[in-house]
Every structure is written in structure tokens, then in C-alpha cells.
Protein backbone atom coordinates (compact mmCIF):
# COMPACT_ATOMS: atom_id res chain seq x y z
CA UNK A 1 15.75 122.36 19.59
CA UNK A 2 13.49 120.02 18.30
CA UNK A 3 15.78 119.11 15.18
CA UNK A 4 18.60 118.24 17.68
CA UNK A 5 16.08 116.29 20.20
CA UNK A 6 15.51 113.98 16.59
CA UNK A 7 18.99 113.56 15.56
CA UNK A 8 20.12 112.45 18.94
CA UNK A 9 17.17 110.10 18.95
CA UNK A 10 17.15 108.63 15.60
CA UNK A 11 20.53 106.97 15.81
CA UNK A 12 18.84 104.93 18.63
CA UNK A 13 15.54 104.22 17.13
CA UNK A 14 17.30 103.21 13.99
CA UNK A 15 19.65 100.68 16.35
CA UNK A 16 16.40 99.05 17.45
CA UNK A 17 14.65 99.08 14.34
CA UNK A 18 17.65 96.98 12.55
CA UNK A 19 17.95 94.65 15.68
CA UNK A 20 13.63 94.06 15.37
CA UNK A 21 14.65 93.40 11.37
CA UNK A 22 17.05 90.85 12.37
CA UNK A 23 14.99 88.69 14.88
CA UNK A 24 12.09 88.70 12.40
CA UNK A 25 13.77 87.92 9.01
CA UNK A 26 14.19 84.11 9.01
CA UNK A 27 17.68 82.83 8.57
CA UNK A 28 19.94 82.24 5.93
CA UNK A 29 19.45 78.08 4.98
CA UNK A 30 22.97 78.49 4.32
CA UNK A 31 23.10 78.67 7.81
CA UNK A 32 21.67 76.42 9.37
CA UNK A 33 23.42 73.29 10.53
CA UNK A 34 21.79 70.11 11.45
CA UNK A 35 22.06 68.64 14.82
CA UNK A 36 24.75 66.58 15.60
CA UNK A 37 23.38 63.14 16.16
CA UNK A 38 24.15 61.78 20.06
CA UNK A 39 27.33 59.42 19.61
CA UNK A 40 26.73 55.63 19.99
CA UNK A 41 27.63 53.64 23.41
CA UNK A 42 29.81 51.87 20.89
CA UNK A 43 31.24 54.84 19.35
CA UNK A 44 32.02 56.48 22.65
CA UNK A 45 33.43 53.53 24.17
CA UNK A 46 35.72 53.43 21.12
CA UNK A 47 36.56 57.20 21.55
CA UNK A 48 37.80 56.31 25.36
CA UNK A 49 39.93 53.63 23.98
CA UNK A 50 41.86 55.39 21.57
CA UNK A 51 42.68 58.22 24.13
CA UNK A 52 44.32 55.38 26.32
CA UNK A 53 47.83 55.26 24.49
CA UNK A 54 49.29 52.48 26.30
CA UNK A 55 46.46 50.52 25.20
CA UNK A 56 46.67 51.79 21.64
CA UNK A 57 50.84 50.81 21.50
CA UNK A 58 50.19 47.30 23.16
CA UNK A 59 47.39 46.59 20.52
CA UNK A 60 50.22 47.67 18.18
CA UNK A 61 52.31 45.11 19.53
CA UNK A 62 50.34 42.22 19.82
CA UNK A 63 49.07 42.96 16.37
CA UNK A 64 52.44 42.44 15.28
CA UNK A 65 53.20 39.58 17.61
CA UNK A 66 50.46 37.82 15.83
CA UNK A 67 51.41 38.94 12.35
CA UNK A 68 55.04 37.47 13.32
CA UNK A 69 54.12 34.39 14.85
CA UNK A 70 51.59 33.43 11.51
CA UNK A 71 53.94 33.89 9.42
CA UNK A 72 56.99 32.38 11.26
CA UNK A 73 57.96 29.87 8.57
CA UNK A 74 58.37 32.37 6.03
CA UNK A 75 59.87 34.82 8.06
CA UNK A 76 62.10 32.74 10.55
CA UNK A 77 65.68 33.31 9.26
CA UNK A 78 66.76 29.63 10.09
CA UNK A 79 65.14 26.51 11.08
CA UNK A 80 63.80 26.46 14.32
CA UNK A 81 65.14 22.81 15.32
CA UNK A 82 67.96 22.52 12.77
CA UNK A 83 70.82 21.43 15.23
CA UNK A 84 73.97 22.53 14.61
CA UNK A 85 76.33 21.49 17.70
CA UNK A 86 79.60 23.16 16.55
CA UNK A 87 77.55 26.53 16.36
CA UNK A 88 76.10 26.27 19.73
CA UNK A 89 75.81 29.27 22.20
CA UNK A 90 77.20 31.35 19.84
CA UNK A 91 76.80 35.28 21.05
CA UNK A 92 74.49 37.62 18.04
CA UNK A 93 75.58 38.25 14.94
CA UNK A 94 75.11 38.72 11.56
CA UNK A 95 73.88 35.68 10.74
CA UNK A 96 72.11 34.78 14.04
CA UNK A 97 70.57 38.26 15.36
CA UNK A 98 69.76 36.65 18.72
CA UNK A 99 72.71 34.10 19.07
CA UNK A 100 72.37 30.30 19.48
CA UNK A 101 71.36 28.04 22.28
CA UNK A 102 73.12 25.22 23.26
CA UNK A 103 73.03 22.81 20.93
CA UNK A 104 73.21 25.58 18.17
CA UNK A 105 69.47 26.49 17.04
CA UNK A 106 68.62 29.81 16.23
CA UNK A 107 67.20 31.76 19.20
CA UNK A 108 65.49 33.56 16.86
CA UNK A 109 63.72 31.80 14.97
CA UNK A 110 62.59 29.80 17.77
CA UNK A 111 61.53 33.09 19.57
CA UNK A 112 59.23 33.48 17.22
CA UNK A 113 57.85 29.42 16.73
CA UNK A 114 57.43 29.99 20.59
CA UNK A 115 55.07 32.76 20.13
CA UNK A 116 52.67 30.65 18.04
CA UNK A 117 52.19 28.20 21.46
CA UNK A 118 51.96 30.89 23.78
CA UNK A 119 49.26 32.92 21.97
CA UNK A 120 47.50 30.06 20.65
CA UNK A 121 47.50 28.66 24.02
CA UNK A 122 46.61 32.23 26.08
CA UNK A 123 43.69 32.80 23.48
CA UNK A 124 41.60 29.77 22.94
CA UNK A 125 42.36 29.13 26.81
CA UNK A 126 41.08 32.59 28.24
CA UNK A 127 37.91 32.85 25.33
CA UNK A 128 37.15 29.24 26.56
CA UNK A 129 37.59 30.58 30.03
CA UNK A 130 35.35 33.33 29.76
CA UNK A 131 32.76 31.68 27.41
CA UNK A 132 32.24 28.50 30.14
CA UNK A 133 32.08 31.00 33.17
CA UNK A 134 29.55 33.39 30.83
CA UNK A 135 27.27 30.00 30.38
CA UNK A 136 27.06 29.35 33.64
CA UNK A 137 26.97 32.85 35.56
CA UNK A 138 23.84 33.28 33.47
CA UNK A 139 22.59 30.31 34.20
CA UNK A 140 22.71 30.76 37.93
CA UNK A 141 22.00 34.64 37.60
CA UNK A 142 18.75 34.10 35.91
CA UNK A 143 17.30 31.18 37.13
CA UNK A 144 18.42 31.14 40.89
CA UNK A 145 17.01 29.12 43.52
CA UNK A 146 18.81 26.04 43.91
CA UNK A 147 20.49 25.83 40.35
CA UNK A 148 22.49 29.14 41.73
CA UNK A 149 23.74 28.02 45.06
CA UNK A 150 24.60 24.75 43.28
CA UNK A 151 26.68 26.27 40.50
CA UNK A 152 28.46 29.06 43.07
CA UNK A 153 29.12 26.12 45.98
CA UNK A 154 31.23 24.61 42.56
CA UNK A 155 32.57 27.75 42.11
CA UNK A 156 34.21 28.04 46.27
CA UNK A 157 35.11 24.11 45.64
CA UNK A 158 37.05 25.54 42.38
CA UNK A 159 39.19 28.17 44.06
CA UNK A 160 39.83 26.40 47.00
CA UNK A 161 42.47 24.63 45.04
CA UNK A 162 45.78 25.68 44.37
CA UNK A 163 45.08 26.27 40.25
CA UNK A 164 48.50 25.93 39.20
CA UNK A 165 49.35 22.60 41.36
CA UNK A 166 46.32 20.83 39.63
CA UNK A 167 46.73 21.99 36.29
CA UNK A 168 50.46 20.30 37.02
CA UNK A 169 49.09 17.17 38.24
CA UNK A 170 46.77 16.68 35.35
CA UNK A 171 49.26 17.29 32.64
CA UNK A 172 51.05 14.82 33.83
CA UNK A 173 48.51 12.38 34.25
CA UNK A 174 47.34 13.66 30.92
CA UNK A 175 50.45 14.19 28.81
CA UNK A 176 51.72 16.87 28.01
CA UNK A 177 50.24 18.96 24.52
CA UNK A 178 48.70 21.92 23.28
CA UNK A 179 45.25 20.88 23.44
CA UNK A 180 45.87 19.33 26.89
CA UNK A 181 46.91 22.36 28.60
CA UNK A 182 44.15 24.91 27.21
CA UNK A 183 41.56 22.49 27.92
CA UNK A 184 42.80 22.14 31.49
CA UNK A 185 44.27 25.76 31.99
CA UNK A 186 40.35 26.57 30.95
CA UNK A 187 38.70 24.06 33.57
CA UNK A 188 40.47 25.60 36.31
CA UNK A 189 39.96 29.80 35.26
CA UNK A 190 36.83 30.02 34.71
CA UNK A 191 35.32 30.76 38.38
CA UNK A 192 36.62 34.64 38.22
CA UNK A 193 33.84 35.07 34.68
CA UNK A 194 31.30 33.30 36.21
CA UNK A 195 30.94 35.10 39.59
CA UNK A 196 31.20 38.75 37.36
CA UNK A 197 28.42 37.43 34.82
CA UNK A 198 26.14 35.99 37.77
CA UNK A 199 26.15 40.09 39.44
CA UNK A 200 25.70 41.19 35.77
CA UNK A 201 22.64 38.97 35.35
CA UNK A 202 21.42 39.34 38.49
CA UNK A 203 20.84 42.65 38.22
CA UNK A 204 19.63 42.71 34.35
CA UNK A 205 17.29 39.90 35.02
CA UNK A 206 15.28 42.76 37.09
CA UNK A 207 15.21 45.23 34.29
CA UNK A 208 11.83 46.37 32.59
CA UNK A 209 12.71 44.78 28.93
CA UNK A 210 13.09 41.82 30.93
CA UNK A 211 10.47 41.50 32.59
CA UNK A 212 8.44 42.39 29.74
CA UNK A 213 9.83 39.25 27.83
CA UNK A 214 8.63 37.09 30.83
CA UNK A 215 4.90 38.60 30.26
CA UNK A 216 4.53 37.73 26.73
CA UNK A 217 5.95 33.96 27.88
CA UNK A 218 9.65 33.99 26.29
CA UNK A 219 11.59 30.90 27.37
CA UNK A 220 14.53 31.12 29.76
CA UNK A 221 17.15 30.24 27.17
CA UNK A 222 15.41 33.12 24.77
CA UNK A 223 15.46 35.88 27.39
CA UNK A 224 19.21 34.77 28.22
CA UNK A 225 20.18 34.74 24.89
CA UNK A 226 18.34 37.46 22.91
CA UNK A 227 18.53 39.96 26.40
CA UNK A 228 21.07 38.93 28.72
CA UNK A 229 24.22 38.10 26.50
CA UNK A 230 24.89 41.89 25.30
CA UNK A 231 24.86 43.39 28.97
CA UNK A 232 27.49 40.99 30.15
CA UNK A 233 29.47 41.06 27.39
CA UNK A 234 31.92 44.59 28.22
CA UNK A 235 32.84 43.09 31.36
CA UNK A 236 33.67 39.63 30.01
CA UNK A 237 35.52 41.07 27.59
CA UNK A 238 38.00 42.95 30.45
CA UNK A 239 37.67 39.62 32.37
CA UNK A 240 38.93 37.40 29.13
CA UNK A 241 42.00 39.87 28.50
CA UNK A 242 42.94 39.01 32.04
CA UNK A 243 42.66 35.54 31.91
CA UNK A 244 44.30 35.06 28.20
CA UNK A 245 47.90 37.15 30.29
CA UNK A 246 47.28 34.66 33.20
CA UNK A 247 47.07 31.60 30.84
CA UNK A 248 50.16 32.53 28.83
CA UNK A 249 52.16 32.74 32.61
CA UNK A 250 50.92 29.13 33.23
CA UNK A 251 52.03 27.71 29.84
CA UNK A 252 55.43 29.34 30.09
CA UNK A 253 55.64 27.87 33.86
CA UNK A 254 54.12 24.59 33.04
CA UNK A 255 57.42 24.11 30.02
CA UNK A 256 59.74 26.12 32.36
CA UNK A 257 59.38 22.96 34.78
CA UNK A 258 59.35 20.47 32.08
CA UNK A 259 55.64 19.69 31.35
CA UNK A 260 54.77 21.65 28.67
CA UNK A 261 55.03 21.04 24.90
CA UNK A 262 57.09 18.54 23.78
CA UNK A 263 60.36 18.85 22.30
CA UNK A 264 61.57 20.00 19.90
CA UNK A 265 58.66 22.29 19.47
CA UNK A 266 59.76 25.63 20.98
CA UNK A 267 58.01 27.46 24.07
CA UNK A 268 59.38 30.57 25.69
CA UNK A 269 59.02 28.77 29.00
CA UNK A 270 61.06 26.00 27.49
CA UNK A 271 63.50 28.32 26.00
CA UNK A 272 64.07 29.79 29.80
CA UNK A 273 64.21 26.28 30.79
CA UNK A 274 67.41 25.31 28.52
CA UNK A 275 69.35 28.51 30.30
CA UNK A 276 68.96 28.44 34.05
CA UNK A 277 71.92 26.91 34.57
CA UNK A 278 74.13 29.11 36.68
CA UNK A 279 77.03 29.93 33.87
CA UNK A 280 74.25 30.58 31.22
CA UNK A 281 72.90 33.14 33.34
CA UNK A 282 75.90 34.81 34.11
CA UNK A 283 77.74 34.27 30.47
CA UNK A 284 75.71 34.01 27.84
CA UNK A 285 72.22 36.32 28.77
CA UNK A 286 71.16 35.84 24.88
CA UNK A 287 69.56 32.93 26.19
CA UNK A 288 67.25 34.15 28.76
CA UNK A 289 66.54 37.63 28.06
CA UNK A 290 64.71 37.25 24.94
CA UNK A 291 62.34 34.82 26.44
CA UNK A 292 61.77 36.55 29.19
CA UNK A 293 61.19 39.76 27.42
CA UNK A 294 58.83 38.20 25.34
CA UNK A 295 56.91 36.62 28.14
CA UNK A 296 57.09 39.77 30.30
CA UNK A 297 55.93 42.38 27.49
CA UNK A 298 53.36 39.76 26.04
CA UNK A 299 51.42 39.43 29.73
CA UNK A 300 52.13 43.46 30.20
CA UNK A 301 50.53 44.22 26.80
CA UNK A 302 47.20 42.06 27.41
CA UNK A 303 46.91 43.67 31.05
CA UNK A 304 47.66 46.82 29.50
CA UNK A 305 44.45 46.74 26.80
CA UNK A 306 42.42 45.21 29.26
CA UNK A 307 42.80 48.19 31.11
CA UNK A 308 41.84 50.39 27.74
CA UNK A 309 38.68 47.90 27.26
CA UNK A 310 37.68 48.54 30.94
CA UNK A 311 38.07 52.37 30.72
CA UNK A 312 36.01 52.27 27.68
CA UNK A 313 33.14 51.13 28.80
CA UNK A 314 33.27 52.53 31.95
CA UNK A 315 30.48 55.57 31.16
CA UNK A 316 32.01 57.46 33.65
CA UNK A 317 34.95 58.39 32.22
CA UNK A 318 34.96 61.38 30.65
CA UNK A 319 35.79 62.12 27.34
């Protein structure tokens, strides 16, 4: 009896004794895996952009919008403004993929000379934007008092106006150019940046590293530029995609009503211009559509990654 009481016990005391062995013997290095280090901010922000596709295809297509419009010359198929009036509103073809307007220049190649004004003008226009309403939101955000109701009382006096019926009047006054309308396109769209850096900096300004910079006796324009610039900057960023779509709409309006670049340098606004007559419209849509297109994805693209950049650094949004 006692030989059967020990072989119905020793299959459980050996069970115990090889599961004591195994929490005492140390582990196989082999193993053993490191910790994974904690992602980045910037890493994770990246991560969220990537997983928003429309994002991802419209920085696809602006890429290549850019790529296109640099190297227009070499590309173009024809000259922009070589006139060929026997040739004009021809339908596509072969030779001219996109037709001819009405005096017989290539819609395509000026398609893509028009999308050297409209980006050059929606870029430097909404990063001057952004980077004179970043100045002065910090400026008011950090050293308040009178300096901020000053510089927010400009901002009300600012978008009181109807944006779009100044920047009209002072091209004209002005003359019409490149430089002309980003300077004055920027002038009048930079309240929206400054009133979202001014919340930014107000509350950042109350923030321990801060205040610690203030103890030791760092000057204003140290603390704003060493501590309050890199804070701001993610919602800038969403605020200067906006405003770069918004400025390419006013360029195309300002040469769809005549006050735009000069001719014979091609604009998609001026391109819609040439073919709003009635019988264009109707007849010959090889004319308008392109531009349009080109206007309409451009402006959908930018809103489109500024919605990716404002997801991303949104922390909570969940990877």
C-alpha cells in the first residue's frame, strides 16, 4: 500500500520540483529582449499621418504638382504663349492632349506654366501668413497687458473687412504682379494664426519650464524664441495648410476677374477667364474643365493634408 501511496505521489512532487527548477534557473540571454524604447511625439505623430490615406495620396499629388510645375519648360510639349490663330480651339489630340484655346496656345502646356503662379503664390503667401500672425500672437500672448489688447483690437479691425474686396482694391491701386498679390493676400490672412498662436502662448507662458526661465532672468525675446516657438508650431502648421488652399482661391479669383498676372503669363484663373463665354461653355469644355480641375483638386489636396497634419498631432487619436 505504501508503494502505491508513492507512485501516485511522485508524479506530483516531481511536477513541482521541475516547475521550482524553472523559476530558479536564470534565463536563457538568448532570450531576453530589450525594451522597446517609448516612440517619439515626432515619430508618433508621423505614424498617425501615414494611416490617413487621403492625406498620404494628396501629398502624392502635390508632390507631383510641384515636380511638374519646376520643370514645366522642359516638360511642356509646346510653348505656352506661342500663338497660333489658325489652330485655335482646336478639340484634344495627338498633338495637343488638352486642345487649344482661342487664339491657338496649348492648354497644356499652359496648365502646367499656371501651376508655377498658383503654388508659388499659395505658398510664400500662406508661410508669410502664418509666420506674421506667429510673430505677433506671441508677442501679445506673452507679454499681455496693453501690447495684447492693442495687437487683438488690430486683429477685429482686420476681419471686419471684406478680405477679398480689399485685396481687389489694392491690386489695382498697386498693379497687378506676383509679388503684389502675396504680399497683399498675406496682409489681409494673417488674423486667423495670430488669434491660434496668442491661446497657444497664453497658456505655455504659464508652464513650469517657463517660468523657470523667468527666475534665472531670460529676456522676453529668449523665452519666446528658445521656449515658445516649438509649442505653437503643430497648430501653425494646420493653420498655414489652410491658408496656402485659401490663397490659391484668391489668386485664381483675383485673374478670373482680370487683376491678376499679366498677360501672357498663364494663371488657371486666367485660363477660366478666356472661356466663360456662353458657347465656350457649352461647346468646347476643354477650356474650362482643366482649369477648374486643377484649381478644385489643388485647394482639396492642401485641405485634405491639413487634415492629416491636424490628426497627427492630435495625441488623442489613437494609433
Amino acid at each position: 500500500m505504501s508503494d502505491n501511496i508513492s507512485m501516485q505521489t511522485t508524479p506530483a512532487a516531481h511536477g513541482q520540483a521541475e516547475a521550482f527548477n524553472a523559476a530558479t534557473t536564470p534565463a536563457d540571454a538568448s532570450t531576453l529582449r530589450p525594451a522597446t524604447p517609448p516612440s517619439s511625439p515626432t515619430r508618433l505623430a508621423a505614424r498617425r499621418f501615414r494611416r490617413h490615406r487621403l492625406a498620404m495620396a494628396s501629398i502624392i499629388f502635390i508632390g507631383v504638382l510641384v515636380l511638374l510645375a519646376v520643370l514645366g519648360p522642359v516638360v511642356s510639349p509646346h510653348n505656352p504663349n506661342a500663338v497660333n490663330p489658325a489652330g485655335g480651339r482646336m478639340p484634344p489630340s495627338a498633338d495637343h492632349w488638352l486642345g487649344t484655346d482661342s487664339i491657338g496656345r496649348d492648354v497644356l502646356s499652359r496648365l502646367l506654366q499656371g501651376a508655377r503662379v498658383s503654388l508659388t503664390v499659395g505658398i510664400a503667401a500662406g508661410l508669410s501668413a502664418a509666420g506674421l500672425g506667429m510673430m505677433l500672437g506671441l508677442v501679445a500672448g506673452l507679454l499681455g497687458g496693453w501690447i495684447d489688447t492693442a495687437i487683438m483690437r488690430l486683429v477685429d479691425i482686420f476681419l471686419s473687412f471684406p478680405s477679398l474686396v480689399v485685396i481687389l482694391l489694392l491690386v489695382a491701386i498697386l498693379g497687378p504682379s506676383i509679388a503684389t498679390i502675396i504680399v497683399v493676400i498675406a496682409l489681409f490672412e494673417w488674423p486667423a494664426s495670430c488669434r491660434i498662436v496668442r491661446q497657444m502662448s497664453l497658456s505655455v507662458k504659464e508652464m513650469d519650464f517657463v517660468l523657470a526661465a523667468r527666475a534665472i532672468g531670460s529676456r522676453n525675446l529668449a523665452i519666446m524664441y528658445r521656449h515658445m516657438v516649438a509649442p505653437v508650431l503643430p497648430p501653425l502648421t494646420v493653420v498655414a495648410t489652410f491658408l496656402s488652399a485659401g490663397a490659391i482661391l484668391l489668386e485664381s479669383s483675383l485673374s478670373f476677374l482680370g487683376l491678376g498676372v499679366k498677360q501672357p503669363q498663364a494663371t488657371w484663373g486666367g485660363m477660366l477667364q478666356d472661356a466663360q463665354s456662353l458657347t465656350i461653355l457649352q461647346q468646347m469644355p476643354w477650356l474650362w474643365l482643366s482649369p477648374g480641375l486643377a484649381i478644385s483638386l489643388t485647394v482639396l489636396a492642401i485641405a485634405f493634408i491639413g487634415d492629416g497634419l491636424r490628426d497627427a498631432f492630435d495625441p488623442k487619436q489613437q494609433l
